[in-house]
Protein backbone atom coordinates (compact mmCIF):
# COMPACT_ATOMS: atom_id res chain seq x y z
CA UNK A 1 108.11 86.73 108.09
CA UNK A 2 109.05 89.50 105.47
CA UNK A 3 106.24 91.13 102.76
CA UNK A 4 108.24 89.28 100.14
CA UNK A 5 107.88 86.07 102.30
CA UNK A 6 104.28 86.37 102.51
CA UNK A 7 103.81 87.16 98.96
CA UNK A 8 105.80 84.21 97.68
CA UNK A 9 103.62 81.67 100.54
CA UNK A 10 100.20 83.41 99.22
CA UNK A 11 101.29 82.54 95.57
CA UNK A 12 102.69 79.14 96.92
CA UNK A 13 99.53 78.20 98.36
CA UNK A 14 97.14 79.47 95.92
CA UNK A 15 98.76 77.44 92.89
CA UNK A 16 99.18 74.41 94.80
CA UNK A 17 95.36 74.67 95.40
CA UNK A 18 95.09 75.22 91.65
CA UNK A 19 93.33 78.32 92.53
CA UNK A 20 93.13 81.38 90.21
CA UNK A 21 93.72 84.74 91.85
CA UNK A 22 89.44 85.33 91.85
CA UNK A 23 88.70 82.31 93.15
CA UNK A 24 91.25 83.04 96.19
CA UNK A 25 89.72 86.18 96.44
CA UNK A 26 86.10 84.76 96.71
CA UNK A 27 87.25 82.17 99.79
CA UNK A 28 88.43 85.05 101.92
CA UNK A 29 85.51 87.42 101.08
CA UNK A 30 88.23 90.01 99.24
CA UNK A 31 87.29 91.82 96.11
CA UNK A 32 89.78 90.72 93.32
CA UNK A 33 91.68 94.06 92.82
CA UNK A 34 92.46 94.02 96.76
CA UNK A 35 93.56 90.48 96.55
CA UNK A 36 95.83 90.93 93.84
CA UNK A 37 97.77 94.45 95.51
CA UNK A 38 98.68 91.39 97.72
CA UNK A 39 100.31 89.07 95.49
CA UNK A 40 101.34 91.71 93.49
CA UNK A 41 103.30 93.98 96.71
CA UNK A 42 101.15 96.93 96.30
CA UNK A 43 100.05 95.95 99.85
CA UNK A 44 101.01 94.93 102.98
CA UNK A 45 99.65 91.40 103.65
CA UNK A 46 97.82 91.32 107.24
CA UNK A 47 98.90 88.27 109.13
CA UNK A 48 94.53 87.83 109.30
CA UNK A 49 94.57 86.98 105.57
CA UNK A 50 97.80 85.07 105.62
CA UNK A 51 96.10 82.31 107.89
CA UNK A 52 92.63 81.89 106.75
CA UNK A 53 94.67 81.51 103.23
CA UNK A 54 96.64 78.83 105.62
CA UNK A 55 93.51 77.31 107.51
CA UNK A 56 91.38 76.87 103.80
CA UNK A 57 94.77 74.95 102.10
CA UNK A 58 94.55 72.87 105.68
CA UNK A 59 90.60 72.03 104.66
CA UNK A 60 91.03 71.78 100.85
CA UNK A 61 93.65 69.33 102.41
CA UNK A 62 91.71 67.07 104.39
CA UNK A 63 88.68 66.98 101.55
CA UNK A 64 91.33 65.83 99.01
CA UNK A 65 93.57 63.34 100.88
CA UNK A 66 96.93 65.59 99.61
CA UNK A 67 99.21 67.14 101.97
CA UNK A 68 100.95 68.50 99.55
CA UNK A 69 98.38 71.26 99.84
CA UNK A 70 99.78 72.28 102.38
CA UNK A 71 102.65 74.83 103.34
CA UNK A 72 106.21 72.51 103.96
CA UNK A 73 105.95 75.19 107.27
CA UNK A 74 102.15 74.23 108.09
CA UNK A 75 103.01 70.44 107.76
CA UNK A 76 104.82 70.21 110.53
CA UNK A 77 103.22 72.20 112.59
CA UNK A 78 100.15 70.12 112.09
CA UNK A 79 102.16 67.10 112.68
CA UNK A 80 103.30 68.54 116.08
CA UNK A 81 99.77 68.64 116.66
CA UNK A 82 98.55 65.51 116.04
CA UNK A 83 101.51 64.04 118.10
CA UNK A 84 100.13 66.21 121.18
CA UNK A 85 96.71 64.94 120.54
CA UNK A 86 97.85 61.35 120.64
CA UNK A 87 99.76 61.63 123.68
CA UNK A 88 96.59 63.27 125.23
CA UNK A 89 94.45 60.33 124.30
């Protein structure tokens, strides 16, 4: 995945969580001026960030009953999952 990918999911995900760009901050322990070098391309996104940002959409998910939190990407992957786990059962 390019920077510019990662950029446009971390926006992508925060506003579909109706998160402001302090609040996104706060949930993966960042101070806001780091955070924002991210969605602004002042810095290189580490893959770390990119899926706890991933993992708390997947939570804020489940709590709300709305997959459309939820990367289009993410979505099926978790569907893949749940398939597996059904066939293990």
């Amino acid at each position: 995945m390019s920077d510019q990918d990662k950029m446009q999911e971390l926006v992508a995900i925060r506003t579909a969580l109706g998160f402001t760009q302090s609040r996104m901050a706060h949930e993966i322990d960042m101070n806001l001026r780091d955070y924002q070098a991210f969605e602004w391309g002042e810095a290189e996104i580490p893959d770390l960030y990119l899926r706890a940002i991933e993992r708390i959409a997947m939570l804020y998910a489940v709590r709300h009953k709305n997959s459309m939190l939820v990367p289009p990407s993410m979505r099926a992957e978790a569907l893949q999952f749940a398939r597996l786990v059904e066939m293990e059962a």
